[in-house]
Protein backbone atom coordinates (compact mmCIF):
# COMPACT_ATOMS: atom_id res chain seq x y z
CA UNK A 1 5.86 -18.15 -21.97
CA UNK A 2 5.69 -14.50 -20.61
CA UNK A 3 5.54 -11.65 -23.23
CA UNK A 4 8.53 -9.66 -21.69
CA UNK A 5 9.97 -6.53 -23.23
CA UNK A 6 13.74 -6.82 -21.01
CA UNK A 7 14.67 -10.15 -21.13
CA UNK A 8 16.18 -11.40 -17.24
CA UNK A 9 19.52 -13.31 -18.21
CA UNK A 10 19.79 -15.52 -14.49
CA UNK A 11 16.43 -15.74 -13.21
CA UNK A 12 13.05 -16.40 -14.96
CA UNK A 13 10.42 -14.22 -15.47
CA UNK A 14 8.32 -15.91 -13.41
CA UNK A 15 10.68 -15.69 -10.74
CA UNK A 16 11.27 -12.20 -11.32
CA UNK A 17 7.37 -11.27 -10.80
CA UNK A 18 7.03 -13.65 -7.48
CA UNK A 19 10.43 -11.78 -6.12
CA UNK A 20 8.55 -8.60 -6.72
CA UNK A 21 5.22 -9.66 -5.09
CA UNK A 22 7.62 -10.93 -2.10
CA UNK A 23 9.56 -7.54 -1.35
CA UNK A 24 6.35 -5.76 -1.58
CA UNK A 25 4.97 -8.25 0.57
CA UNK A 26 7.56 -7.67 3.66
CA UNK A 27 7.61 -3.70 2.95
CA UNK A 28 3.92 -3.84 3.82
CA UNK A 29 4.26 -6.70 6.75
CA UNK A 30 6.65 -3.66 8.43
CA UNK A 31 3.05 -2.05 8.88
CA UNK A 32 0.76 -4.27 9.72
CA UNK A 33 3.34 -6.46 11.85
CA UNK A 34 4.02 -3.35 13.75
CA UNK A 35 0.30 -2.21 14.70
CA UNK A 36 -0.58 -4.88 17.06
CA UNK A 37 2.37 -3.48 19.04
CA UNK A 38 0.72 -0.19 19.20
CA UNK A 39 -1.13 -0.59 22.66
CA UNK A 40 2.04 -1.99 24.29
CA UNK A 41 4.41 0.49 23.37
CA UNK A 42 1.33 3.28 24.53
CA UNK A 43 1.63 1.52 27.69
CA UNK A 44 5.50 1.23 27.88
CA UNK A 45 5.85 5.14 26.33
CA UNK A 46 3.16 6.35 28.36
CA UNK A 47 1.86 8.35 24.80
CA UNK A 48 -1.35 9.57 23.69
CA UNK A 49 -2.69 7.57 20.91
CA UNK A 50 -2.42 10.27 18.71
CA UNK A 51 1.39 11.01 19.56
CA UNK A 52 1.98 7.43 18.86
CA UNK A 53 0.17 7.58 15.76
CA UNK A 54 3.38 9.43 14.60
CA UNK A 55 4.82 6.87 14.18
CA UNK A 56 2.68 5.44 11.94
CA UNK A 57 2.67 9.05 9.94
CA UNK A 58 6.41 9.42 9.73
CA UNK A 59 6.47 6.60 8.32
CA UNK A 60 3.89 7.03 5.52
CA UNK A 61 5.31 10.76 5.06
CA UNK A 62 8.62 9.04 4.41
CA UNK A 63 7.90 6.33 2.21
CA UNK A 64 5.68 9.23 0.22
CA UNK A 65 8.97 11.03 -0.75
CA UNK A 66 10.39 7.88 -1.02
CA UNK A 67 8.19 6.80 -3.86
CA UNK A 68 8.55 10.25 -5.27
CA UNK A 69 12.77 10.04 -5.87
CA UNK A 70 12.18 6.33 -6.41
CA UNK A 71 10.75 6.60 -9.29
CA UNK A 72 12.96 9.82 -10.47
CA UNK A 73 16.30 8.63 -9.79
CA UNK A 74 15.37 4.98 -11.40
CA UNK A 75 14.10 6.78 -14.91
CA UNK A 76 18.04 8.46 -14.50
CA UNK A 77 19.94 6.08 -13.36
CA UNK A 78 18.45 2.25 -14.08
CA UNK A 79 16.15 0.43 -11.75
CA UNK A 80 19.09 -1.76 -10.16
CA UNK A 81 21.10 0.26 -8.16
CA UNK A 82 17.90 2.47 -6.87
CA UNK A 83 15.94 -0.65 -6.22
CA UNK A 84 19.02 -1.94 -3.88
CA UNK A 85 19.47 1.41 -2.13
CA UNK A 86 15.71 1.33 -1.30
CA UNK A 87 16.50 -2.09 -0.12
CA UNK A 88 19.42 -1.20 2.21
CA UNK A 89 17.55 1.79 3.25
CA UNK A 90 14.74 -0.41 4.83
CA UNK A 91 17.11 -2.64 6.19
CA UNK A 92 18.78 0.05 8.32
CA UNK A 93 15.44 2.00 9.12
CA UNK A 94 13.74 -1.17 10.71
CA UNK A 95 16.98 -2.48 12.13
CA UNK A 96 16.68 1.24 14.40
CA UNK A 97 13.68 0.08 15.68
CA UNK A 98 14.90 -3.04 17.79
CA UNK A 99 17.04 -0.18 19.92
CA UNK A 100 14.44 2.62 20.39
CA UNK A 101 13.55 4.14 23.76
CA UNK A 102 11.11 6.18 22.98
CA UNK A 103 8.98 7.64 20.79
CA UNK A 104 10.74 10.38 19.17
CA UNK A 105 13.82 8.06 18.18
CA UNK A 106 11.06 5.51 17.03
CA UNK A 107 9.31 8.19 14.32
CA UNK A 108 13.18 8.80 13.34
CA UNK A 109 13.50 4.92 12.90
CA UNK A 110 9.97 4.33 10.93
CA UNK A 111 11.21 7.34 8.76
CA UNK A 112 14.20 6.19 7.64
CA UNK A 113 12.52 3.03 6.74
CA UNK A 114 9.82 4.42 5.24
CA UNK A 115 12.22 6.21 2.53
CA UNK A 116 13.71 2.86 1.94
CA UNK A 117 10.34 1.16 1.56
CA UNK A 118 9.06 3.91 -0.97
CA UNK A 119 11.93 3.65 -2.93
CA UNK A 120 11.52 -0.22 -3.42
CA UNK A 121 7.76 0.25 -3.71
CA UNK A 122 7.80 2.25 -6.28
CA UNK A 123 10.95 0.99 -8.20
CA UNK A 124 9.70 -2.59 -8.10
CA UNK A 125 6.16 -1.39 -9.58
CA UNK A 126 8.49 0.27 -12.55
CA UNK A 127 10.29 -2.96 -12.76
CA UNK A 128 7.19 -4.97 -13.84
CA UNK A 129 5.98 -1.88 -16.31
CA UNK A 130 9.51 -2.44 -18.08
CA UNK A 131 9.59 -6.44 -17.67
CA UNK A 132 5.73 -6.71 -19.30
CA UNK A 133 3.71 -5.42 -21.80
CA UNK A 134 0.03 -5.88 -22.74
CA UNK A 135 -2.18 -8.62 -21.48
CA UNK A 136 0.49 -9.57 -19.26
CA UNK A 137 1.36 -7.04 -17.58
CA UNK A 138 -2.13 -6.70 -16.41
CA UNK A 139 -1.86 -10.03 -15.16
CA UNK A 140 1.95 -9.58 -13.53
CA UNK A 141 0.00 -6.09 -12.02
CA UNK A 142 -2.64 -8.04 -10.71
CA UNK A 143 -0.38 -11.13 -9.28
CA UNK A 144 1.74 -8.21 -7.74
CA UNK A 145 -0.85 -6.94 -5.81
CA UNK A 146 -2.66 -9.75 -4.78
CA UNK A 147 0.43 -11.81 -3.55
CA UNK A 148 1.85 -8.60 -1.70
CA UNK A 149 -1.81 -8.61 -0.07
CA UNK A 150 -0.64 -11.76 2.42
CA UNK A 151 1.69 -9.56 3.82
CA UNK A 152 -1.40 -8.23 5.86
CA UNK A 153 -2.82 -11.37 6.29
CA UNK A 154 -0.22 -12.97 8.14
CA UNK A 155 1.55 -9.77 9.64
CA UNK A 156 -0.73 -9.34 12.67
CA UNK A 157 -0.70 -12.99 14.10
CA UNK A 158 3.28 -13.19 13.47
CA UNK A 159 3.39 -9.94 14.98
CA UNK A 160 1.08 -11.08 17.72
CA UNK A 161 3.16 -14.37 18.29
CA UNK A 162 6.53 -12.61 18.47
CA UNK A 163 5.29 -10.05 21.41
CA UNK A 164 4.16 -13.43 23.43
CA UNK A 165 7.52 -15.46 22.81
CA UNK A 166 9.22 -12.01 23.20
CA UNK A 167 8.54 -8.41 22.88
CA UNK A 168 7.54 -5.86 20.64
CA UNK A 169 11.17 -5.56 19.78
CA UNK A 170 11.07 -8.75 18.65
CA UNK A 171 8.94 -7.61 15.46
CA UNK A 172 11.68 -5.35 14.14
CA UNK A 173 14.37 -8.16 14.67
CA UNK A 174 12.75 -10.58 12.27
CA UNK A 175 11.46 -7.87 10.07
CA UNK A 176 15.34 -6.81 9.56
CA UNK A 177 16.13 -10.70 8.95
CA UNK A 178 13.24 -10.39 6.21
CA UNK A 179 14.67 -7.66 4.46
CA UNK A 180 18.06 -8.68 4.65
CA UNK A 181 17.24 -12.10 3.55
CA UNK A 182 15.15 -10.33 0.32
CA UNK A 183 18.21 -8.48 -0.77
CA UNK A 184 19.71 -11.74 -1.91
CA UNK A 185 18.45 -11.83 -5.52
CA UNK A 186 19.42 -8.71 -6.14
CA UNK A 187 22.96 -10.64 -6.93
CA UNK A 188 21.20 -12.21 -10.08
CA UNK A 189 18.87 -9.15 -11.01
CA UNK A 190 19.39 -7.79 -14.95
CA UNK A 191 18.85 -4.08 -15.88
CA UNK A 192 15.54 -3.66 -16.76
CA UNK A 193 15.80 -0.25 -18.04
CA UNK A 194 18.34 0.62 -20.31
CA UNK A 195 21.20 3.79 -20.34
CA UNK A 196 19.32 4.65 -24.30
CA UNK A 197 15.92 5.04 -22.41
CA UNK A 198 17.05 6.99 -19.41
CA UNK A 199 16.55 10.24 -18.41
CA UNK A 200 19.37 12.86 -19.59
CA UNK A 201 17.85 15.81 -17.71
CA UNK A 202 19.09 16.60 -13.83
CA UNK A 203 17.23 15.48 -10.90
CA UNK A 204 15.66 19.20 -10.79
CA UNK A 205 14.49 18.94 -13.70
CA UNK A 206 12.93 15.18 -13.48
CA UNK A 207 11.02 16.90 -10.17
CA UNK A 208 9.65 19.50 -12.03
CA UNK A 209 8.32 17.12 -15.15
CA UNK A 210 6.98 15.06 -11.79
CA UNK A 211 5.20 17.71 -10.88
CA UNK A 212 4.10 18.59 -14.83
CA UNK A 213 2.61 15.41 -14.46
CA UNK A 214 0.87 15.21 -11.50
CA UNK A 215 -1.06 18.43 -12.75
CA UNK A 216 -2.84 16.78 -15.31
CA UNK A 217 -6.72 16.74 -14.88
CA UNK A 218 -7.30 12.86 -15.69
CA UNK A 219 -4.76 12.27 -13.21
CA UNK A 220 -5.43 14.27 -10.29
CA UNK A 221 -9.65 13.32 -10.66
CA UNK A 222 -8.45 9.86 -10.94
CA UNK A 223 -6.34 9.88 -8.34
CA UNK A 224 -8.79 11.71 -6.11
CA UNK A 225 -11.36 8.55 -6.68
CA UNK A 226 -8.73 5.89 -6.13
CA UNK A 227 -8.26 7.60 -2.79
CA UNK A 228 -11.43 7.59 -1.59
CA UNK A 229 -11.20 3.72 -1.57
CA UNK A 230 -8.01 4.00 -0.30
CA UNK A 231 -8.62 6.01 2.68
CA UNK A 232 -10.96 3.37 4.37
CA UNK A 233 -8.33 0.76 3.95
CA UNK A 234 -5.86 3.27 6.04
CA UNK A 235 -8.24 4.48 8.87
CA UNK A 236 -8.99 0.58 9.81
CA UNK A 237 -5.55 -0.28 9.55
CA UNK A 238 -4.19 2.74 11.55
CA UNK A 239 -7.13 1.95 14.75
CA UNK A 240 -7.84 -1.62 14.03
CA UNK A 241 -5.88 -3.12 17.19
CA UNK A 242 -7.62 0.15 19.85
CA UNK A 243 -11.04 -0.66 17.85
CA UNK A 244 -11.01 -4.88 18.85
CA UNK A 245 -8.54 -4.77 21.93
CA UNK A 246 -10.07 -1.69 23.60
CA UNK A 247 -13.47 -1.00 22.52
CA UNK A 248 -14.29 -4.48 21.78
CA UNK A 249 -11.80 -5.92 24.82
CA UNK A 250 -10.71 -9.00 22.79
CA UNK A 251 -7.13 -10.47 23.05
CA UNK A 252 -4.53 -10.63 20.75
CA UNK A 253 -4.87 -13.46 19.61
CA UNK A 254 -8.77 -12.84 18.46
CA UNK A 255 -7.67 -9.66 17.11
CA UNK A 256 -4.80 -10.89 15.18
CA UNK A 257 -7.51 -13.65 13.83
CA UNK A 258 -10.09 -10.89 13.10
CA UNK A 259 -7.98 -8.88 11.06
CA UNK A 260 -6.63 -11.80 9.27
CA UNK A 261 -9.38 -13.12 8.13
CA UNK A 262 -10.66 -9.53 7.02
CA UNK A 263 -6.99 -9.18 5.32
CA UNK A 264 -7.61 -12.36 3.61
CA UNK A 265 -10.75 -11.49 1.83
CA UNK A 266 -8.83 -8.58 -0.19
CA UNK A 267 -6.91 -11.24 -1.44
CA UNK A 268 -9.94 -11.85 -3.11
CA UNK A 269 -9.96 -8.89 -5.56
CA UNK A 270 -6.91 -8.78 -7.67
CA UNK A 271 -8.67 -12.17 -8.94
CA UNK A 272 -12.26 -10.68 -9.09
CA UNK A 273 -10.59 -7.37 -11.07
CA UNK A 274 -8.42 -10.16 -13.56
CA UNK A 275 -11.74 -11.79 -14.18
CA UNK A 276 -14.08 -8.96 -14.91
CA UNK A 277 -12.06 -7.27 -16.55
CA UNK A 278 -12.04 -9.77 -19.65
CA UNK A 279 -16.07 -9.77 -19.79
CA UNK A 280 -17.08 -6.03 -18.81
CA UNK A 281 -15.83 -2.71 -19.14
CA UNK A 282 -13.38 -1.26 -16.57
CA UNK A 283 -16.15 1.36 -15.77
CA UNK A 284 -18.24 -1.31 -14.49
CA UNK A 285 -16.01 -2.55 -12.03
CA UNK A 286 -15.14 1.17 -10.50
CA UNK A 287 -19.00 0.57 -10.56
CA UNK A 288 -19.19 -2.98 -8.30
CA UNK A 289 -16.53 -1.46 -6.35
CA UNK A 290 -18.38 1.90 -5.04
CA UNK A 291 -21.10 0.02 -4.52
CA UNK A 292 -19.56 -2.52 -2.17
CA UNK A 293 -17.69 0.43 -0.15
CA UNK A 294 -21.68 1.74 0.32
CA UNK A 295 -22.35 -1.58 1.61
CA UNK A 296 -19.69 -1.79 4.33
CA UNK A 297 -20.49 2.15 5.31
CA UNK A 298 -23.62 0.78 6.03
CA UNK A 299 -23.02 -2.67 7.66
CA UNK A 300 -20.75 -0.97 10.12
CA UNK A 301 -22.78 2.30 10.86
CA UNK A 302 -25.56 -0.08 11.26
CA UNK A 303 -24.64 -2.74 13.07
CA UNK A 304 -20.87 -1.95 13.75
CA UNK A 305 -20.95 -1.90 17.26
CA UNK A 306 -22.89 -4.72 18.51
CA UNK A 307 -19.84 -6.72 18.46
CA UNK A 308 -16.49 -7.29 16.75
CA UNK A 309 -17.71 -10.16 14.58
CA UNK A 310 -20.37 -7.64 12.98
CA UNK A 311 -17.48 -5.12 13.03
CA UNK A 312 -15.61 -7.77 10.43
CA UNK A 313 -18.50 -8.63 8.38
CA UNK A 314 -18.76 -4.32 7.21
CA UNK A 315 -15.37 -4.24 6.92
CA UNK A 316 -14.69 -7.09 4.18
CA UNK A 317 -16.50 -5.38 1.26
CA UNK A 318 -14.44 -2.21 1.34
CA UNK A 319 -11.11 -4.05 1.79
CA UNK A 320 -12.10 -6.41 -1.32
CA UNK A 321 -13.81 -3.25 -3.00
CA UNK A 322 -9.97 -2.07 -2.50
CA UNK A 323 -8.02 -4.40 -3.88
CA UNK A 324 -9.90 -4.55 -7.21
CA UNK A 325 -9.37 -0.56 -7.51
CA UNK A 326 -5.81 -0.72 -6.53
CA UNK A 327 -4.35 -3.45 -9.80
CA UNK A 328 -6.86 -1.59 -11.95
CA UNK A 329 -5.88 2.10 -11.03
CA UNK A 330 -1.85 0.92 -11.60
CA UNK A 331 -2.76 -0.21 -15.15
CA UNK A 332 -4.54 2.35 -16.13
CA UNK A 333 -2.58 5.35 -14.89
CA UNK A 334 0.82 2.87 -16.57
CA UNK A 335 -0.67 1.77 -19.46
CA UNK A 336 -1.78 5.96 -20.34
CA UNK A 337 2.21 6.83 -19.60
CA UNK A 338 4.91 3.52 -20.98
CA UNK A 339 7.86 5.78 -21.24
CA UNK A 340 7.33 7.67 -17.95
CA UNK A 341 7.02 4.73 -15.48
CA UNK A 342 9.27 5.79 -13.16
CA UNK A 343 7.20 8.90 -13.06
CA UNK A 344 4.00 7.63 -13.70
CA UNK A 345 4.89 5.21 -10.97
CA UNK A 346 6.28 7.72 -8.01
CA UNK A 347 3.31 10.13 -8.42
CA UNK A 348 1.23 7.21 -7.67
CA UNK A 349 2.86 6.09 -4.77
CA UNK A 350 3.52 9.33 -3.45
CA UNK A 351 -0.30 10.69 -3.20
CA UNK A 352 -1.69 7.18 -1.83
CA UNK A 353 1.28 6.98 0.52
CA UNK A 354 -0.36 10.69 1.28
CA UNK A 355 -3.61 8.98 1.69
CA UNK A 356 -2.75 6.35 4.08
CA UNK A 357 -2.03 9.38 6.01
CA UNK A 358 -5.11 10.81 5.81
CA UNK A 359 -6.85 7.97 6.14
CA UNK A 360 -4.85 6.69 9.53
CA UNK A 361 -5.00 10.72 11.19
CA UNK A 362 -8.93 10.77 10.46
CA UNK A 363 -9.26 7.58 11.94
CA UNK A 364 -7.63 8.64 15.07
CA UNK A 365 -9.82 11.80 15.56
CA UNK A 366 -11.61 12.06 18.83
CA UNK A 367 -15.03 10.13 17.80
CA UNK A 368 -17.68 9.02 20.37
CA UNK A 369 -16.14 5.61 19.29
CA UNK A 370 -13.25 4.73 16.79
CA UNK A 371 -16.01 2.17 15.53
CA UNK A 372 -18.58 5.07 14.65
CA UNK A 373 -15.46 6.94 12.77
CA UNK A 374 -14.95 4.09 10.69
CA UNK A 375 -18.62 4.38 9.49
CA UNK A 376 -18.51 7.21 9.60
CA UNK A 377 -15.38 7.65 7.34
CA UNK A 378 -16.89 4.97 5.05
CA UNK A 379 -20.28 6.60 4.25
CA UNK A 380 -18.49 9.99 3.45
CA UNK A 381 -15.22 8.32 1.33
CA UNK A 382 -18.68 6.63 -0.87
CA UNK A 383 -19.58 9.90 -1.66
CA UNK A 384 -16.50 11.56 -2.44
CA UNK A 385 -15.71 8.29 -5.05
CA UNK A 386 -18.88 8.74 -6.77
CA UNK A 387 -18.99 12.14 -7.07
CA UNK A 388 -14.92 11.74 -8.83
CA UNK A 389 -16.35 9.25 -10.96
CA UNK A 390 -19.20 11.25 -11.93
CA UNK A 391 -16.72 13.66 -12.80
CA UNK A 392 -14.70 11.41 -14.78
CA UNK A 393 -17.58 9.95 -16.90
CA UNK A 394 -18.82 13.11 -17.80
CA UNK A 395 -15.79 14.45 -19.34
CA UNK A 396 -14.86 11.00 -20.29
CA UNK A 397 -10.84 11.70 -18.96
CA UNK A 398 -9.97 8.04 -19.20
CA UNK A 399 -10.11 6.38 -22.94
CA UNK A 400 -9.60 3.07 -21.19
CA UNK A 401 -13.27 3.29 -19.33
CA UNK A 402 -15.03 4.60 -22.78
């Protein structure tokens, strides 16, 4: 049985952690289902890449500030009712989408959603701090994230097979199904935090303690070196359908299979980070996971653009190097703050929602070719990591890695 610290009185524990990975799961699909569509609304728009990359950035902008009252107004006012406005947020935001005409009411559209989708991202990541404690909740942690991480393996070729049976409208129509269809539990959901645990202080005031927090050393160096993983993850998602449909002139279908199958592989380190983790150190495995990002910055600088298959073969270490920081960065930055997880949790969020846009604007910089970028990106985000975790071994900020 699951070590729980709030009890769920109508569903099971079990259930309650699978419901979590599953909303997660369809907030992220609203990404990666929607960038296939890129190059056909370019075409139908008549945008700039870059312009259209707005949307893309309104949307991560969004969900940022999202996570960032998410978390706040949860630690106030229980998990429940935040975690269904996020939920009805999304559903509204995405809804938008099926009736935009161009790309100014589409950024709108993304950014409503994204403030929705923050919200639940960062609500449901406080849900599982409150629902598990100890060995288990690095397990629920690592379950979350690696069940949420099909979301990108199946969001391209769905998104790919609704624009051939329909249109790129299509996408937001069964993405507003999705989210309507997740809101369901919600009926059966028990408080997970408490009204004697919550917050007295006003929202002002749970801002500025937000932003105490987010000033500490340890957590702005470690933050810096989970984004320099991060940021690689971003750029290839934010250029991945120009990099295979234009530079590499492959269909949709191919592309939707290449970026499945690279997708898929992350899968593969929640499970490599839950197995370590019981036989080595936690440095050791920030360790394994620099040193595969070095090995895709040179796999793709190297050999990158001979073709899209060697494209695919540099990009799977970083995106598995990426999913074992992500689980292990979450429990350590949680398991260092239990009664500020709301917190703890929206300052999170909020600077790697800041990342993705970082990582998707410097993908989409004028390079000789979006393929060299990526490399490019790669090689440089390896040396910022190890130079924060040089940084963080020398002072020795993080107990958990001594």
């Amino acid at each position: 049985m699951l070590n729980s610290t709030i009890r769920q009185e109508h569903m099971s524990m079990r259930f309650l952690n699978l419901w979590m990975a599953v909303i997660t799961t369809i907030q992220w699909v609203m990404l990666d289902m929607y960038v296939p569509a890129l190059p056909l609304i370019k075409e139908e728009f008549g945008v700039s890449e870059a312009y259209l990359n707005m949307t893309l950035n309104s949307g991560l902008i969004a969900s940022a500030v999202g996570t960032l009252i998410g978390g706040i107004l949860s630690d106030k006012y229980g998990r429940k009712k935040i975690f269904l406005m996020g939920l009805i947020g999304s559903a509204v935001g995405v809804s938008l989408g099926i009736f935009c005409g161009d790309v100014v009411s589409l950024i709108v559209a993304r950014a409503i959603n994204g403030i929705g989708s923050g919200i639940v991202i960062s609500v449901s990541t406080a849900i599982i701090k409150d629902s598990y404690e100890g060995e288990e909740f690095i397990n629920a942690t690592a379950l979350l994230q690696s069940i949420a991480a099909v979301g990108p393996i199946v969001a391209p070729t769905l998104g790919a097979l609704v624009i051939k049976l329909s249109s790129w409208r299509g996408i937001f129509v069964l993405l507003t199904v999705l989210v309507v269809i997740s809101l369901i539990p919600m009926l059966r959901l028990t408080e997970t935090w408490p009204e004697e645990r919550r917050v007295v202080t006003s929202v002002g005031d749970a801002v500025s303690e937000s932003i105490r927090y987010s000033k500490n050393s340890a957590f702005i160096i470690f933050m810096v070196l989970l984004a320099f993983t991060a940021i690689p993850m971003w750029g290839f998602v934010g250029v991945s359908s120009y990099i295979f449909i234009n530079e590499f002139g492959t269909s949709y279908v191919v592309y939707s299979i290449c970026y499945a199958i690279s997708a898929a592989m992350s899968l593969l380190g929640p499970f490599i980070y839950m197995r370590l983790c019981k036989v080595i150190r936690l440095r050791r495995i920030v360790d394994i996971s620099l040193g595969i990002l070095l090995a895709s910055a040179i796999i793709v600088i190297m050999t990158g653009r001979i073709s899209f298959i060697f494209f695919v073969i540099g990009i799977i270490p970083a995106m598995i190097g990426e999913a074992m920081m992500r689980p292990l960065g979450l429990v350590v930055i949680l398991e260092q703050s239990p009664d500020e997880a709301g917190i703890a949790s929206s300052c999170t969020q909020f600077i790697m929602n800041m990342v993705g846009i970082v990582g998707t604007s410097v993908a989409s910089l004028p390079w000789r070719s979006m393929t060299e970028g990526i490399g490019i990106i790669y090689m440089g985000c390896f040396i910022g990591g190890l130079v924060s975790w040089t940084i963080i071994l020398k002072k020795r900020m993080m107990e958990a890695f001594n």
